[in-house]
C-alpha atoms as a PDB file:
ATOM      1  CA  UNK A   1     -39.079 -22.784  61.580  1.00  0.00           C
ATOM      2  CA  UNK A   2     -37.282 -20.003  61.403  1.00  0.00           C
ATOM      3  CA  UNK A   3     -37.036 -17.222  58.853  1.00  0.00           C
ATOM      4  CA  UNK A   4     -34.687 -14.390  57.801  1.00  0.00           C
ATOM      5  CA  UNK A   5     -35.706 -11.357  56.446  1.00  0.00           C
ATOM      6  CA  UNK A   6     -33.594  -9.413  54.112  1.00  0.00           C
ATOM      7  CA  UNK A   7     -33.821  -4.917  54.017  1.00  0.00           C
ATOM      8  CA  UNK A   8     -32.302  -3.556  50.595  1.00  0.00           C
ATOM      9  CA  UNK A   9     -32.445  -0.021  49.154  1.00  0.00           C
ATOM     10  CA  UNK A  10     -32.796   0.787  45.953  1.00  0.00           C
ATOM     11  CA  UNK A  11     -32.316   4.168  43.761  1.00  0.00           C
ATOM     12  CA  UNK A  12     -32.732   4.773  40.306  1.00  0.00           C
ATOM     13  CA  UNK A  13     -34.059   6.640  37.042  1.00  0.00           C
ATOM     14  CA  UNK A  14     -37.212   6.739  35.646  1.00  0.00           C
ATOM     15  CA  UNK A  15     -39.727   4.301  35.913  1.00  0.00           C
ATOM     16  CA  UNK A  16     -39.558   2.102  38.886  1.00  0.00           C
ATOM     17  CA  UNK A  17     -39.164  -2.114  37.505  1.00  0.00           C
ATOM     18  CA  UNK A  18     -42.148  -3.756  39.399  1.00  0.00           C
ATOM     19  CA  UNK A  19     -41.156  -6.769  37.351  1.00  0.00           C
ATOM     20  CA  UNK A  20     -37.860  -7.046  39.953  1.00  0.00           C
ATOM     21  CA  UNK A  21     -40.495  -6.979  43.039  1.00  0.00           C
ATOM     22  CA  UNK A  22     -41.529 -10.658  41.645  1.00  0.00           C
ATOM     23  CA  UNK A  23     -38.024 -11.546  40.390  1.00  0.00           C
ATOM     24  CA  UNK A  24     -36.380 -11.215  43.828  1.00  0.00           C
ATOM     25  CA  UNK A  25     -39.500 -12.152  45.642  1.00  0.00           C
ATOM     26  CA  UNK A  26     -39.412  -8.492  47.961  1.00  0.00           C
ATOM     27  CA  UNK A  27     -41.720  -6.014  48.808  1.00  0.00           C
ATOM     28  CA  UNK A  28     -42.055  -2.468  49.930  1.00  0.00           C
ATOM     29  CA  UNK A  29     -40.750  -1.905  53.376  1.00  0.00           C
ATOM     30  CA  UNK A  30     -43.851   0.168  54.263  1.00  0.00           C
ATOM     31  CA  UNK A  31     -46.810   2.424  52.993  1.00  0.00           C
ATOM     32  CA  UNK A  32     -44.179   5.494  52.021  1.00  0.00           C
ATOM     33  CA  UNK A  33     -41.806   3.052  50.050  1.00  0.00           C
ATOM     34  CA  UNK A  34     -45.287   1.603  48.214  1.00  0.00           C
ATOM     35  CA  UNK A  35     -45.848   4.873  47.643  1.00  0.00           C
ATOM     36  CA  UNK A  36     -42.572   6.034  46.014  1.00  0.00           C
ATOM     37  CA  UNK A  37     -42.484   3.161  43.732  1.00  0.00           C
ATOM     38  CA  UNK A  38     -45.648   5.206  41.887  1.00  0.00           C
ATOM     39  CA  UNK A  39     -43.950   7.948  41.598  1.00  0.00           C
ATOM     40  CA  UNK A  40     -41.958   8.493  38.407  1.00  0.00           C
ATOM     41  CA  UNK A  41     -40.397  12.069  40.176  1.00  0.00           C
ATOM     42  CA  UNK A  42     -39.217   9.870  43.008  1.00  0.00           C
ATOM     43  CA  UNK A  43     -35.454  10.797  43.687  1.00  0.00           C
ATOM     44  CA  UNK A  44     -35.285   9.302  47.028  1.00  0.00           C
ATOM     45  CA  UNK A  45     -34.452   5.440  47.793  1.00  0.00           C
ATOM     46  CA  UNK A  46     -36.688   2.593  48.165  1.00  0.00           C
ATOM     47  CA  UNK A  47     -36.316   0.389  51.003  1.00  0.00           C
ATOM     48  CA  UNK A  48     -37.723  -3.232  50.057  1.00  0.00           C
ATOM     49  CA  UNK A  49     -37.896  -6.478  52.087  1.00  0.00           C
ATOM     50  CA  UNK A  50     -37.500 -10.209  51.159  1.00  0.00           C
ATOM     51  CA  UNK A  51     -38.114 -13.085  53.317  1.00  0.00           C
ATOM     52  CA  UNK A  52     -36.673 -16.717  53.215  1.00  0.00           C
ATOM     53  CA  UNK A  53     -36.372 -19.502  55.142  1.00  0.00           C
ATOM     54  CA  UNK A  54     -32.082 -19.813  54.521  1.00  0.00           C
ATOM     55  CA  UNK A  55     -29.826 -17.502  55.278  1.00  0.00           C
ATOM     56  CA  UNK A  56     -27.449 -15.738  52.662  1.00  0.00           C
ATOM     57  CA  UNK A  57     -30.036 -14.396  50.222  1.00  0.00           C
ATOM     58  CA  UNK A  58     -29.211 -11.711  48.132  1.00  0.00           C
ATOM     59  CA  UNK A  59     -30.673  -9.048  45.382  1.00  0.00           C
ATOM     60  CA  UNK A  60     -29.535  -9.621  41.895  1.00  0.00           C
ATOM     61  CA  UNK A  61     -27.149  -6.731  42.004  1.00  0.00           C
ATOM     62  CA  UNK A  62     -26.751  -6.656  37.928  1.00  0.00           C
ATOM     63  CA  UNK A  63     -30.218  -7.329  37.256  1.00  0.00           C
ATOM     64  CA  UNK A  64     -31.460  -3.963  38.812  1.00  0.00           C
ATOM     65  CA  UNK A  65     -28.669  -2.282  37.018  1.00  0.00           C
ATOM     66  CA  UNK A  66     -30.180  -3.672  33.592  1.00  0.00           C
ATOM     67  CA  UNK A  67     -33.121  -1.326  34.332  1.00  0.00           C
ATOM     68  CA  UNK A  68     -31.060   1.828  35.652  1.00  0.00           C
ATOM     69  CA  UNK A  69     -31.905   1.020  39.263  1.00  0.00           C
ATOM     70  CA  UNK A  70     -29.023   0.308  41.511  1.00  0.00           C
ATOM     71  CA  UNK A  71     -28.994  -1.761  44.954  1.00  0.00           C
ATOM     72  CA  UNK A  72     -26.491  -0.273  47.600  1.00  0.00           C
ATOM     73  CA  UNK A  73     -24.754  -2.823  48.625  1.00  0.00           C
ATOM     74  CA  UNK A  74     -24.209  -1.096  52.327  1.00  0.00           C
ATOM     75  CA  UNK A  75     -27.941  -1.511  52.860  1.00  0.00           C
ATOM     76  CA  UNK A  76     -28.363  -5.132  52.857  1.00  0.00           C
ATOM     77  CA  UNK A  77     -29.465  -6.382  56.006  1.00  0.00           C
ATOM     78  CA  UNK A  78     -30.250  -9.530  57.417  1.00  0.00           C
ATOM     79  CA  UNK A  79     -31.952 -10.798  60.289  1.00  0.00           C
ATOM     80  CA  UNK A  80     -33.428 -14.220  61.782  1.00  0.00           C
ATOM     81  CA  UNK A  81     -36.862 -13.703  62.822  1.00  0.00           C
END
């Protein structure tokens, strides 16, 4: 079966919304995006992942807004593993 893996980043203000890591079913990229996600200074984006067995899956764009974070939309990627 194949899967498809989505890359996002993400950039925001203040605290970073680990509830939206469950919502949209992602994770950190790597170790350095886990560890910007801890820090509340962080100014630089977050790369995350999701994976999913269809193609076309997306962040909720106007969910992360709702907590000051923002998606770029140029940074989606997707790719069939």
């Amino acid at each position: 079966m194949a899967f498809y893996i989505t890359e996002f980043k993400v950039r925001g203000f203040g605290s970073f919304p680990l509830d939206m890591l469950r919502y949209d079913s992602c994770f950190p990229q790597n170790s350095n995006d886990a560890f910007r996600i801890g820090d509340p200074d962080n100014k630089e984006e977050i790369t995350l992942v999701h994976y999913w067995g269809h193609r076309g899956w997306r962040p909720t764009f106007d969910r992360w807004k709702s907590f000051l974070w923002s998606v770029d939309p140029n940074s989606v990627y997707e790719r069939r593993t």
